[in-house]
C-alpha atoms as a PDB file:
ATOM      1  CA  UNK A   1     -12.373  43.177   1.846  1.00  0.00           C
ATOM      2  CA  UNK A   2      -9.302  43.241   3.614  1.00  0.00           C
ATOM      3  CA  UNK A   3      -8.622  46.478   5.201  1.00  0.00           C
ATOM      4  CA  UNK A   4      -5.175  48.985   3.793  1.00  0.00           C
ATOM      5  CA  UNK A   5      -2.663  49.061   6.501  1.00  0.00           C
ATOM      6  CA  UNK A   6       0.094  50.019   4.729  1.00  0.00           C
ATOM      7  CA  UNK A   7       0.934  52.771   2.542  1.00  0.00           C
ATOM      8  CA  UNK A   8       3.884  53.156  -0.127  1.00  0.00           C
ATOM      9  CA  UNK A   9       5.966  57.141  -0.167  1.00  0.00           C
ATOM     10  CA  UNK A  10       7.787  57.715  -2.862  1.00  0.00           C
ATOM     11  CA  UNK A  11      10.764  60.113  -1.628  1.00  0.00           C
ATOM     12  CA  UNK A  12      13.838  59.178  -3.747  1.00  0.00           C
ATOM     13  CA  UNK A  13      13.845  62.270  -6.249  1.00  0.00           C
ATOM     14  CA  UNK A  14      16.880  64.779  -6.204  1.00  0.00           C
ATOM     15  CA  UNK A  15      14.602  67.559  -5.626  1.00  0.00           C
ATOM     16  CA  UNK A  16      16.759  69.749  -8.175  1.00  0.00           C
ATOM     17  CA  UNK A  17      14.375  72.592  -8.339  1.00  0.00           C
ATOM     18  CA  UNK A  18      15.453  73.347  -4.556  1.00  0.00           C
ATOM     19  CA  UNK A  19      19.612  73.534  -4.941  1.00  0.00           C
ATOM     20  CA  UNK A  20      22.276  73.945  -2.993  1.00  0.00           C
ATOM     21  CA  UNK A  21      19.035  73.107  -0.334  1.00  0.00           C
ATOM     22  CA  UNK A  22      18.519  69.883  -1.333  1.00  0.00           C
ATOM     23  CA  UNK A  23      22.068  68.731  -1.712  1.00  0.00           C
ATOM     24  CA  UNK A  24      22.196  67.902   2.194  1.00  0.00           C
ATOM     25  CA  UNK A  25      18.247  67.937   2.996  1.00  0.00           C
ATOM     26  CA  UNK A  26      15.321  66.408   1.763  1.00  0.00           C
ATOM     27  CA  UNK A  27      12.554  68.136  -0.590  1.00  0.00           C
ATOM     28  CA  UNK A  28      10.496  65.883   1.813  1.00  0.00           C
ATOM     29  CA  UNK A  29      12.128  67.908   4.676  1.00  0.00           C
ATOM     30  CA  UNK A  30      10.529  71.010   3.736  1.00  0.00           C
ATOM     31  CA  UNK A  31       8.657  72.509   7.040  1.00  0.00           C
ATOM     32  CA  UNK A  32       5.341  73.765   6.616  1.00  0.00           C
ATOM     33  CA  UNK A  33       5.516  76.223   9.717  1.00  0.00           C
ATOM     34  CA  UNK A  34       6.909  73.295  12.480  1.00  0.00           C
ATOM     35  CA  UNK A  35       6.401  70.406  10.401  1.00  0.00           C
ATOM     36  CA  UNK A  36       7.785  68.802   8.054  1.00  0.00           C
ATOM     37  CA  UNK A  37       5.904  68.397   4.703  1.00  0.00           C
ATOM     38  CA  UNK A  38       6.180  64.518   4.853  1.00  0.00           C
ATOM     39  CA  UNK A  39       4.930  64.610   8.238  1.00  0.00           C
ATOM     40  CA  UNK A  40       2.231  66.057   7.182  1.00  0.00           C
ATOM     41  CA  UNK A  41       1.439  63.565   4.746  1.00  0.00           C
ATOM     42  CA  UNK A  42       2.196  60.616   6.994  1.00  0.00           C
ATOM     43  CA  UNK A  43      -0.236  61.863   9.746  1.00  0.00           C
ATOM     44  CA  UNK A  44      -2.969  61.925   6.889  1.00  0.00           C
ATOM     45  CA  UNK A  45      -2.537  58.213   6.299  1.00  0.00           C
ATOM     46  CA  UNK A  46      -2.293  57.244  10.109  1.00  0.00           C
ATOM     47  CA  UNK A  47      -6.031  58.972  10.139  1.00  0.00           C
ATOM     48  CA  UNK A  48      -7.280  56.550   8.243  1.00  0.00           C
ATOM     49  CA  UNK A  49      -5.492  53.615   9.881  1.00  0.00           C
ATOM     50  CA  UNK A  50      -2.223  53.404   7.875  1.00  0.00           C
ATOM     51  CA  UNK A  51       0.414  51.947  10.953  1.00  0.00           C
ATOM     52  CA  UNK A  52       3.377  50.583   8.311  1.00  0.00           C
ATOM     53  CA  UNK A  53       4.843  53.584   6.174  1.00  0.00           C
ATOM     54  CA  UNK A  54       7.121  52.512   3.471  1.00  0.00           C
ATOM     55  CA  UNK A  55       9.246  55.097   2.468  1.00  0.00           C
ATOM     56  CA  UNK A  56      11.391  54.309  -0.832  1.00  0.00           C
ATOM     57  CA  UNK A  57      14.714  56.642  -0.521  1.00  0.00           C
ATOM     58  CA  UNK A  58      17.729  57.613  -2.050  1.00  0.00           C
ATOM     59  CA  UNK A  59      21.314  58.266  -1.036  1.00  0.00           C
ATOM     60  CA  UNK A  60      20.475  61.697   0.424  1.00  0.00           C
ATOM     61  CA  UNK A  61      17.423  60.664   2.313  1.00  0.00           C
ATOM     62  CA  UNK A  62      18.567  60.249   5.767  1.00  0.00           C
ATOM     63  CA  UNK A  63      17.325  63.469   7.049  1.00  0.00           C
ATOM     64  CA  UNK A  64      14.117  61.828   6.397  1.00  0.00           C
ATOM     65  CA  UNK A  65      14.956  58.132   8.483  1.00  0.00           C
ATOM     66  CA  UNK A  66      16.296  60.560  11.503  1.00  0.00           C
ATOM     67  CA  UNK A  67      13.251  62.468  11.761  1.00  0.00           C
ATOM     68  CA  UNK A  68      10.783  59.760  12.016  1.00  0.00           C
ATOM     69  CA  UNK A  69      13.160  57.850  14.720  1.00  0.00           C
ATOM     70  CA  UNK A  70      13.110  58.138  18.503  1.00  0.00           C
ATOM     71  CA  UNK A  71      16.079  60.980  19.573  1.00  0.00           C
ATOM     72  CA  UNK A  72      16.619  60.091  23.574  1.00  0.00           C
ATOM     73  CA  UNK A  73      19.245  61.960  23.971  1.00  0.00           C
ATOM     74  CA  UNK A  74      17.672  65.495  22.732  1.00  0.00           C
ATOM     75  CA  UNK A  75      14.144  64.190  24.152  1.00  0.00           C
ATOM     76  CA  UNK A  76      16.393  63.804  27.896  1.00  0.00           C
ATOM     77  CA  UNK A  77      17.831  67.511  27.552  1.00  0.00           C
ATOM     78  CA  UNK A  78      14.500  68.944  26.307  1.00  0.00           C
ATOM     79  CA  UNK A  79      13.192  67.417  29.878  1.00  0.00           C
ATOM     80  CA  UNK A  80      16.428  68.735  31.635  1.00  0.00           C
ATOM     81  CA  UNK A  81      15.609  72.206  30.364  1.00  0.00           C
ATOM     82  CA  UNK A  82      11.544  71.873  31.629  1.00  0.00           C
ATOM     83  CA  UNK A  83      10.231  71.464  28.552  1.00  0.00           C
ATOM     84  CA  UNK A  84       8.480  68.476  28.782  1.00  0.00           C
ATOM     85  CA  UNK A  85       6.022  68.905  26.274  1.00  0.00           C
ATOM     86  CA  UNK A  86       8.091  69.325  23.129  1.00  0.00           C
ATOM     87  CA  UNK A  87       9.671  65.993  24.459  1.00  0.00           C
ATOM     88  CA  UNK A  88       6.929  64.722  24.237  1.00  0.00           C
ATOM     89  CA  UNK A  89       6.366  65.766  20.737  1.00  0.00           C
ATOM     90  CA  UNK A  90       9.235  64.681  19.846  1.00  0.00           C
ATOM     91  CA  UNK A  91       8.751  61.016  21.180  1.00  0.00           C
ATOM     92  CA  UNK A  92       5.686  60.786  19.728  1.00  0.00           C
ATOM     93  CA  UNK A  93       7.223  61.584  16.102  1.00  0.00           C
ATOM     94  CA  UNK A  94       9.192  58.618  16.539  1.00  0.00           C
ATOM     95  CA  UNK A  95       6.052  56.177  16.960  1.00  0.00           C
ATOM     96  CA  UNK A  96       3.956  57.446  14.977  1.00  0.00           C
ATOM     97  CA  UNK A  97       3.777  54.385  12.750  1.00  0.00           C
ATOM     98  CA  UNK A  98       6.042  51.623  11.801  1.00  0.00           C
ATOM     99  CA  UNK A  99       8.217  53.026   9.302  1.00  0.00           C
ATOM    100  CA  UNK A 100      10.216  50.617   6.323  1.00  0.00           C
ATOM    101  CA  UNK A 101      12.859  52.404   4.452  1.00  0.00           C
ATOM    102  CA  UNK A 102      13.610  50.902   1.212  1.00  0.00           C
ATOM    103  CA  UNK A 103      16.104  52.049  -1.205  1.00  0.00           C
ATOM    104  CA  UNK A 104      15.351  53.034  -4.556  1.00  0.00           C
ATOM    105  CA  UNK A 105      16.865  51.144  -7.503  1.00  0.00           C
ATOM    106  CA  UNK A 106      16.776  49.274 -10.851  1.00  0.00           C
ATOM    107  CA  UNK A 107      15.619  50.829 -14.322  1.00  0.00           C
ATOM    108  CA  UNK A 108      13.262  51.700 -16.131  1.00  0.00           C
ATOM    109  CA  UNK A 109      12.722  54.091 -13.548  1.00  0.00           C
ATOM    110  CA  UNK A 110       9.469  56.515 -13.183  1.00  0.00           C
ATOM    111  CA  UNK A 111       6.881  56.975 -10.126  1.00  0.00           C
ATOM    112  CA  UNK A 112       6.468  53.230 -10.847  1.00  0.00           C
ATOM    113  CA  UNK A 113       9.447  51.839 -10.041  1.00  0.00           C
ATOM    114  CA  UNK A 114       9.447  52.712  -5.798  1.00  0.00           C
ATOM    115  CA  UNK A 115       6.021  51.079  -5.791  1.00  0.00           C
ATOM    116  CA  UNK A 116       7.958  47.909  -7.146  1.00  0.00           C
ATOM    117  CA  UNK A 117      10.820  48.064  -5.112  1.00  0.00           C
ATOM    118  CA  UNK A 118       8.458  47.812  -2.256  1.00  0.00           C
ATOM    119  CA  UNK A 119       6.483  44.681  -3.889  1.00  0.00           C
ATOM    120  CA  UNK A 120       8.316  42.587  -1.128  1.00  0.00           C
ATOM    121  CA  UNK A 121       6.178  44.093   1.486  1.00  0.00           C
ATOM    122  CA  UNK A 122       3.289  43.897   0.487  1.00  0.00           C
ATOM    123  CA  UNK A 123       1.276  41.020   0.608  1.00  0.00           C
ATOM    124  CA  UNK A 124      -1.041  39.298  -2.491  1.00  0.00           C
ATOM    125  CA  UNK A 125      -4.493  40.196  -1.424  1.00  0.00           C
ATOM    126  CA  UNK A 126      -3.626  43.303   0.461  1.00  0.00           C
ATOM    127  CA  UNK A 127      -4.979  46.674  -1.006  1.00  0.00           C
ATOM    128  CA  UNK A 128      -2.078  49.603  -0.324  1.00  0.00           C
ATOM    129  CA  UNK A 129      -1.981  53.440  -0.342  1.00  0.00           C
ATOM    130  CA  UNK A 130       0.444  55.024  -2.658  1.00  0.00           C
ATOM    131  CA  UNK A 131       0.712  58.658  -2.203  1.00  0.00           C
ATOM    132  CA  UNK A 132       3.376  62.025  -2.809  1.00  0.00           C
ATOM    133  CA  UNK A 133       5.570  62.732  -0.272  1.00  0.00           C
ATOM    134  CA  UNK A 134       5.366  66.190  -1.199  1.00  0.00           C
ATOM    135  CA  UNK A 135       2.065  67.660  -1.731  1.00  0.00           C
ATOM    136  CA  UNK A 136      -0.927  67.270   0.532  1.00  0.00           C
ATOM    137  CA  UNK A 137      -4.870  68.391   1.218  1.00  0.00           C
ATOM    138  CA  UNK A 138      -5.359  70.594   3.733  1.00  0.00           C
ATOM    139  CA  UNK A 139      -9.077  69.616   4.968  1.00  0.00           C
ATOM    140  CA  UNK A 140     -12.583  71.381   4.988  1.00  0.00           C
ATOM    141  CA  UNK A 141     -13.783  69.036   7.242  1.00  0.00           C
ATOM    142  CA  UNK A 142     -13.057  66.204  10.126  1.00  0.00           C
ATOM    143  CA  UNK A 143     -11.761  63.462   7.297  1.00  0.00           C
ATOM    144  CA  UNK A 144      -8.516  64.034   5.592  1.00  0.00           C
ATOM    145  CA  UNK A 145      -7.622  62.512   1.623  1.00  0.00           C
ATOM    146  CA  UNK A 146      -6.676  59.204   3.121  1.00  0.00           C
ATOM    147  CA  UNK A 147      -9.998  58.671   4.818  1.00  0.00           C
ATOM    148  CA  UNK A 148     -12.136  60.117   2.151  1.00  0.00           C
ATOM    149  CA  UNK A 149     -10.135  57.591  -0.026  1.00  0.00           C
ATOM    150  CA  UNK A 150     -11.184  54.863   2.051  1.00  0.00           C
ATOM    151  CA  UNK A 151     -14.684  55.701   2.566  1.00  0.00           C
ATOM    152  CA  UNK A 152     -14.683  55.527  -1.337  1.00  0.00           C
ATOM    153  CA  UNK A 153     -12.990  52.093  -1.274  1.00  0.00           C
ATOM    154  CA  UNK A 154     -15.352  50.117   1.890  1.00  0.00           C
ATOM    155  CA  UNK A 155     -17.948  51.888  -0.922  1.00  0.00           C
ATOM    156  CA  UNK A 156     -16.589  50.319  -3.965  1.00  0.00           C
ATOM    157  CA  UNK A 157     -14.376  47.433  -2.998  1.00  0.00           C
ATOM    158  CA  UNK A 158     -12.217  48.792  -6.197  1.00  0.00           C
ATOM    159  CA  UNK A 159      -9.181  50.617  -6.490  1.00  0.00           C
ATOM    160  CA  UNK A 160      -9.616  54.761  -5.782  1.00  0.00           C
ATOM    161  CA  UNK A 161      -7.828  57.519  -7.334  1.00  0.00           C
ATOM    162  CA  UNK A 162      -7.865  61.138  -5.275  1.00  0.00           C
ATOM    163  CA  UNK A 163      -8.706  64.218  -7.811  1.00  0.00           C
ATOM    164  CA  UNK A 164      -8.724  67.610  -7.287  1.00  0.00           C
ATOM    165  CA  UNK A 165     -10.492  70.573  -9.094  1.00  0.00           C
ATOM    166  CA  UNK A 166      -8.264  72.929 -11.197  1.00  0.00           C
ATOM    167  CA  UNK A 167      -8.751  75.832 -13.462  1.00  0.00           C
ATOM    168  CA  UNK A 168      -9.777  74.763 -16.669  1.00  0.00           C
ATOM    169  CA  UNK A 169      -6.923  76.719 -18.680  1.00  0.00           C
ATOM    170  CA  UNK A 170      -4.542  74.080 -16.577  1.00  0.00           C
ATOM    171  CA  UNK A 171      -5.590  70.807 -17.599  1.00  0.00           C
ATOM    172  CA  UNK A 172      -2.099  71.053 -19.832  1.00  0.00           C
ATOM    173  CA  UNK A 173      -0.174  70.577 -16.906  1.00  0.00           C
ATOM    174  CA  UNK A 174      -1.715  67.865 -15.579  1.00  0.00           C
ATOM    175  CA  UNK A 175      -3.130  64.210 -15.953  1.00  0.00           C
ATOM    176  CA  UNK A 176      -7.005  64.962 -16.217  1.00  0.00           C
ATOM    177  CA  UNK A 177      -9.369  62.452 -15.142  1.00  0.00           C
ATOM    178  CA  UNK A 178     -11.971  60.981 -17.682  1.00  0.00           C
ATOM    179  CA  UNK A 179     -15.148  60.702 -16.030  1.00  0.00           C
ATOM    180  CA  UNK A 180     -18.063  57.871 -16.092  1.00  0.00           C
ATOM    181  CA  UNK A 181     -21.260  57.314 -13.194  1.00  0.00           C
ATOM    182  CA  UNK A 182     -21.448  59.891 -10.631  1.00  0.00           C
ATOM    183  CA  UNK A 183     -22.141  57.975  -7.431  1.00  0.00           C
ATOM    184  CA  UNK A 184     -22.425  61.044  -5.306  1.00  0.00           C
ATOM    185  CA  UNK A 185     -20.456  62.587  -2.929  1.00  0.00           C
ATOM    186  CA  UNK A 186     -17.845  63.438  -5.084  1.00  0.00           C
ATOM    187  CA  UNK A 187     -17.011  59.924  -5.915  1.00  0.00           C
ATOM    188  CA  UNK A 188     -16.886  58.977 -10.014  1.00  0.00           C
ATOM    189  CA  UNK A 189     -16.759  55.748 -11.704  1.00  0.00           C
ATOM    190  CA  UNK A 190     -12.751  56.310 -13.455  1.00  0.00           C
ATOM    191  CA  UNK A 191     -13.036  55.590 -17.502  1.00  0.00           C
ATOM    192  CA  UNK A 192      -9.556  56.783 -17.607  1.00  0.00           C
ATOM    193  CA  UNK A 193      -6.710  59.689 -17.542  1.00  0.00           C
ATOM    194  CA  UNK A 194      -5.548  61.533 -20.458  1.00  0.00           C
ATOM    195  CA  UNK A 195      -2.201  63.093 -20.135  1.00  0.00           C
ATOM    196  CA  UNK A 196      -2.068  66.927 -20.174  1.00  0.00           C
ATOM    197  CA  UNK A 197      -5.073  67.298 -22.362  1.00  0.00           C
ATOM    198  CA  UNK A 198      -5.256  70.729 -24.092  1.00  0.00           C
ATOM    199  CA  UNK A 199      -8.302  73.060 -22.672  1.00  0.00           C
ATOM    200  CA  UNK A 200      -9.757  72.446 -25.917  1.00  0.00           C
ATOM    201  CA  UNK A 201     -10.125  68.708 -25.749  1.00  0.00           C
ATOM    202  CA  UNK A 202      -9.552  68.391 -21.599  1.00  0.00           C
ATOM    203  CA  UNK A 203     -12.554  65.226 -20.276  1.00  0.00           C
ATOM    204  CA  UNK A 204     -12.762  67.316 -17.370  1.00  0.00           C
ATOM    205  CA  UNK A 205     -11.632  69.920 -14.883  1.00  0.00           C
ATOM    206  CA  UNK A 206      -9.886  67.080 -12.251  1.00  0.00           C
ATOM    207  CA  UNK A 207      -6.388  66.487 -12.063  1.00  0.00           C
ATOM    208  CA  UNK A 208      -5.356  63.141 -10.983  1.00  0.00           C
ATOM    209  CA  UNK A 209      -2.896  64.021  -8.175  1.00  0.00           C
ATOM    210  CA  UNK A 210      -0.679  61.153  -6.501  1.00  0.00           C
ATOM    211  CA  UNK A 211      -3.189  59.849  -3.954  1.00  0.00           C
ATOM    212  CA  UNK A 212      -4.061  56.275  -5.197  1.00  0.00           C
ATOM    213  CA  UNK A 213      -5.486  53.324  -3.074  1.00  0.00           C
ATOM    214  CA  UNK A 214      -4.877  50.360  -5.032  1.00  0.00           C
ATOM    215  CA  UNK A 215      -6.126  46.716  -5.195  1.00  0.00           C
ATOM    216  CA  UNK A 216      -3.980  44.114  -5.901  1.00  0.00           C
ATOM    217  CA  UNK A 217      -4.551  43.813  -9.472  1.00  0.00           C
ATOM    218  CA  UNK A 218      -2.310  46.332 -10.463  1.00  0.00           C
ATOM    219  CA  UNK A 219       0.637  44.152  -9.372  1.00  0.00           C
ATOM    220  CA  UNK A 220       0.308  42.305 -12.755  1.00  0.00           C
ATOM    221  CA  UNK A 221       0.269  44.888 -14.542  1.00  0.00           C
ATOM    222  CA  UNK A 222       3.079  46.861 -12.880  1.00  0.00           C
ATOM    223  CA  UNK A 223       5.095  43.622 -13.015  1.00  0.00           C
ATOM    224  CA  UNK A 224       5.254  43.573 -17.003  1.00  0.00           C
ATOM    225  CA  UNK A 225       7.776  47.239 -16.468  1.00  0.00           C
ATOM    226  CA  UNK A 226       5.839  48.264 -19.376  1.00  0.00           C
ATOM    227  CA  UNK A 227       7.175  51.975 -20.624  1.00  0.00           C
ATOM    228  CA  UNK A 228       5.979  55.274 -21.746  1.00  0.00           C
ATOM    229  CA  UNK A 229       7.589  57.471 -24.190  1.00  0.00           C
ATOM    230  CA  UNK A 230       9.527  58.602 -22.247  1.00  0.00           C
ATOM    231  CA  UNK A 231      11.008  55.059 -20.969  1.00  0.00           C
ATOM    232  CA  UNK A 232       9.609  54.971 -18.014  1.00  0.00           C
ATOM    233  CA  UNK A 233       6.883  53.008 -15.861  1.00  0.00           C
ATOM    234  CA  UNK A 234       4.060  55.548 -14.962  1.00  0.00           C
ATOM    235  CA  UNK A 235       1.777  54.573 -12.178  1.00  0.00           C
ATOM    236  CA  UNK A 236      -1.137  56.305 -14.129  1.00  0.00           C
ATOM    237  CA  UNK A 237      -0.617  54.620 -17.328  1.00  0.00           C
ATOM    238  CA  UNK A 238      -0.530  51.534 -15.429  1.00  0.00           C
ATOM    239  CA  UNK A 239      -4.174  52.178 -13.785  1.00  0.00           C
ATOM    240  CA  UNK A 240      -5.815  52.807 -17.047  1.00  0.00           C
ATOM    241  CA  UNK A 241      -4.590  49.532 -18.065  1.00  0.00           C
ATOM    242  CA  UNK A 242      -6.253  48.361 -14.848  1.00  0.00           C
ATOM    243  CA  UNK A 243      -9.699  49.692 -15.570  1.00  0.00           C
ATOM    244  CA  UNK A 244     -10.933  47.404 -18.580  1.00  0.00           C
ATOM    245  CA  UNK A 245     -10.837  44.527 -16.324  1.00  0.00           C
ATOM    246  CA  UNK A 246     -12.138  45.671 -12.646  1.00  0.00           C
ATOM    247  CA  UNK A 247     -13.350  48.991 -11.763  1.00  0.00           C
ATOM    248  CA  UNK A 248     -11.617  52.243 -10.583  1.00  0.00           C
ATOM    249  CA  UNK A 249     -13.266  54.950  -9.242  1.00  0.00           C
ATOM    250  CA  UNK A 250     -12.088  58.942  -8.798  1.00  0.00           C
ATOM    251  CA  UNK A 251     -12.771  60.379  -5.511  1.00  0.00           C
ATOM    252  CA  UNK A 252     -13.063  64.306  -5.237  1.00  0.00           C
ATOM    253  CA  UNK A 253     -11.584  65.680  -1.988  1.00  0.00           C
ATOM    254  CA  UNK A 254     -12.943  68.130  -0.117  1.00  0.00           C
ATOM    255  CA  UNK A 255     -10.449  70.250   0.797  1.00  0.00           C
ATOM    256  CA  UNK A 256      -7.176  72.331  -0.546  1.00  0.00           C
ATOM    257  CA  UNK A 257      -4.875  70.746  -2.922  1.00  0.00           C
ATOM    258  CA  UNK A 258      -1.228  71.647  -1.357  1.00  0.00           C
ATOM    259  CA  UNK A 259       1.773  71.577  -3.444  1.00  0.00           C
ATOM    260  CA  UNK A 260       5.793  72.036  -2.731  1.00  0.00           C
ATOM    261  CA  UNK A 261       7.178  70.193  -5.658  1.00  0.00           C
ATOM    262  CA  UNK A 262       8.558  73.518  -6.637  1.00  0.00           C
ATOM    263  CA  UNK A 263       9.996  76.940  -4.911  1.00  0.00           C
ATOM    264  CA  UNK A 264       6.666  79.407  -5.746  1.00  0.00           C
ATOM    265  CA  UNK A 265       4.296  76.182  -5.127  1.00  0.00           C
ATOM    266  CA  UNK A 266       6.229  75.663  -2.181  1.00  0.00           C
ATOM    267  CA  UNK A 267       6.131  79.727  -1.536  1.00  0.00           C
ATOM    268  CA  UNK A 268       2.080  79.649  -2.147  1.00  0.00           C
ATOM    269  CA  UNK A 269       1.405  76.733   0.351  1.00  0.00           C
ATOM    270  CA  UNK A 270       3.400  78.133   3.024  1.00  0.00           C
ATOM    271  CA  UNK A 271       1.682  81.411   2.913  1.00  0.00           C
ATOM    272  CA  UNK A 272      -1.481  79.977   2.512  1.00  0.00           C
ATOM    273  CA  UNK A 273      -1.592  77.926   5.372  1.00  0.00           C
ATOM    274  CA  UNK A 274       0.362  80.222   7.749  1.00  0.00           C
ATOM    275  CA  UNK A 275      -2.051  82.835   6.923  1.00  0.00           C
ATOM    276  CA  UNK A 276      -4.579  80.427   7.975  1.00  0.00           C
ATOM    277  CA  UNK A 277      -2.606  79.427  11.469  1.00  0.00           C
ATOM    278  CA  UNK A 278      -4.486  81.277  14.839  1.00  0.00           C
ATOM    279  CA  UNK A 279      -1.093  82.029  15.783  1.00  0.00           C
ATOM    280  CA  UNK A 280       1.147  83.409  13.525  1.00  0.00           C
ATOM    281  CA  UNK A 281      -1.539  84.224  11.033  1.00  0.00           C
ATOM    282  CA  UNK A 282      -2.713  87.604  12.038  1.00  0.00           C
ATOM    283  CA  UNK A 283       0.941  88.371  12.295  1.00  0.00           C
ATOM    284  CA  UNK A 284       1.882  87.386   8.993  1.00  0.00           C
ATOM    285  CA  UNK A 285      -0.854  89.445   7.611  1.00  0.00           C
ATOM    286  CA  UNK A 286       0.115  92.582   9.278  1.00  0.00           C
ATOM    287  CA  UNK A 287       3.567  92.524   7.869  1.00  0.00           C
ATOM    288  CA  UNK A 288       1.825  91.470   4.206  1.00  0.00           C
ATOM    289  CA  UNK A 289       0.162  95.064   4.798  1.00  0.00           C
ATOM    290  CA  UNK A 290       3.065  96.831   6.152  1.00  0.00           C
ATOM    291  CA  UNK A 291       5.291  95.235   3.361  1.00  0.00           C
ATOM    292  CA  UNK A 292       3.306  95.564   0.507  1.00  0.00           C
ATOM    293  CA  UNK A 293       1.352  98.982   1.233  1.00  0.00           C
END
């Protein structure tokens, strides 16, 4: 099995929920205390060996190109000014990983169409990560999503979908997976996704979230621009189609589902993890006290 290298970030969305913020600046931009949310994400996939990041943008993306490139001039004044280390930071953002940017186009659209218009770069027999650039798992443990992912995948040898545990009363919000062997470990053999299932009817209590490492097979599939409803291509209607003729499997991550696709989700994870944060934590929580009491 030939090992994923590169990974495929979606990040050409208007992000209308966040106006006037978003007119200038990325949703992807968002910082989660000093980073960036897509930072976040992209150090997730380095962890598990990612080193080409393919970002697929739009027209008012380029916050996200200038963050993720080498800045010698402020890296020269941040050493003028003795602060060496957040130079260092800084140059260290910029080589992260080798980072693609591909523009977003062509119709139908849907969360299928950036993994297409980066077909180019990947090549035939080369399993790929596909993931959100804006949610994330904060982890319980040493591995992150990514690597849990791959663990699944040197397991399997098939492609692996991440899933996370939600309330049952929420499965109408979300694709829910269908479940078949438990192989341990959290990792399930994928029958399929149902598409915002009522409670009533819901396969299970795990959302599919955006966190897919795929094997080449799906390139047929994706190829035929097949549409939902709603005319669009849909990257999870598109894996289902995958599954009657090589296996996919559903890997439960240990850790906390993070999502800023919207102002209060955005809110919650902010708190959440600055609550969490040695520094600024205890802080935060005093003024919580102070503000609320």
């Amino acid at each position: 099995m030939k090992r994923p290298t590169k990974a495929i970030i979606p990040a050409a969305g208007l992000g209308t929920r966040f106006l006037p913020w978003t007119k200038a600046m990325p949703k992807e931009m968002l910082p989660i205390i000093d980073k960036p949310v897509i930072q976040l994400v992209v150090e997730d996939l380095i962890s598990a060996g990612v080193t080409d990041i393919i970002i697929v943008t739009g027209a008012t993306k380029r916050g996200i190109e200038d963050h993720f490139d080498r800045s010698d001039a402020m890296e020269a004044d941040l050493i003028e000014k003795g602060k060496e280390d957040q130079a260092q930071v800084i140059k260290e953002i910029g080589e992260m990983a080798n980072f693609i940017y591909v523009r977003q186009k062509g119709s139908p659209k849907g969360n299928g169409r950036p993994v297409l218009n980066a077909r180019h770069l990947i090549d035939d027999d080369e399993p790929f990560f596909v993931v959100a650039a804006d949610d994330f798992f904060t982890a319980n443990g040493v591995k992150g999503r990514a690597e849990q992912m791959l663990d699944a995948y040197n397991q399997t040898g098939c492609s692996v979908v991440a899933l996370a545990s939600i309330p049952h009363e929420d499965t109408a919000k979300y694709g829910v997976a269908e479940l078949g062997t438990d192989m341990g470990g959290g990792l399930h053999e994928l029958k399929g996704t149902v598409e915002k299932p009522d409670p009533s009817v819901a396969p299970s209590d795990y959302m599919v979230e955006m966190g897919y490492l795929l094997t080449p097979g799906i390139w047929s599939l994706l190829e035929r621009e097949r549409v939902d409803k709603n005319n669009e291509i849909v990257m999870l209607e598109n894996i289902n189609d995958l599954i009657p003729t090589e296996k996919v499997y559903g890997q439960v991550i240990d850790g906390n589902y993070r999502d800023t696709g919207s102002p209060m989700k955005y809110l919650e994870t902010l708190f959440s993890i600055t609550l969490d944060h040695p520094e600024y934590g205890p802080e935060l929580k005093k003024y919580l006290h102070d503000k609320i009491i």
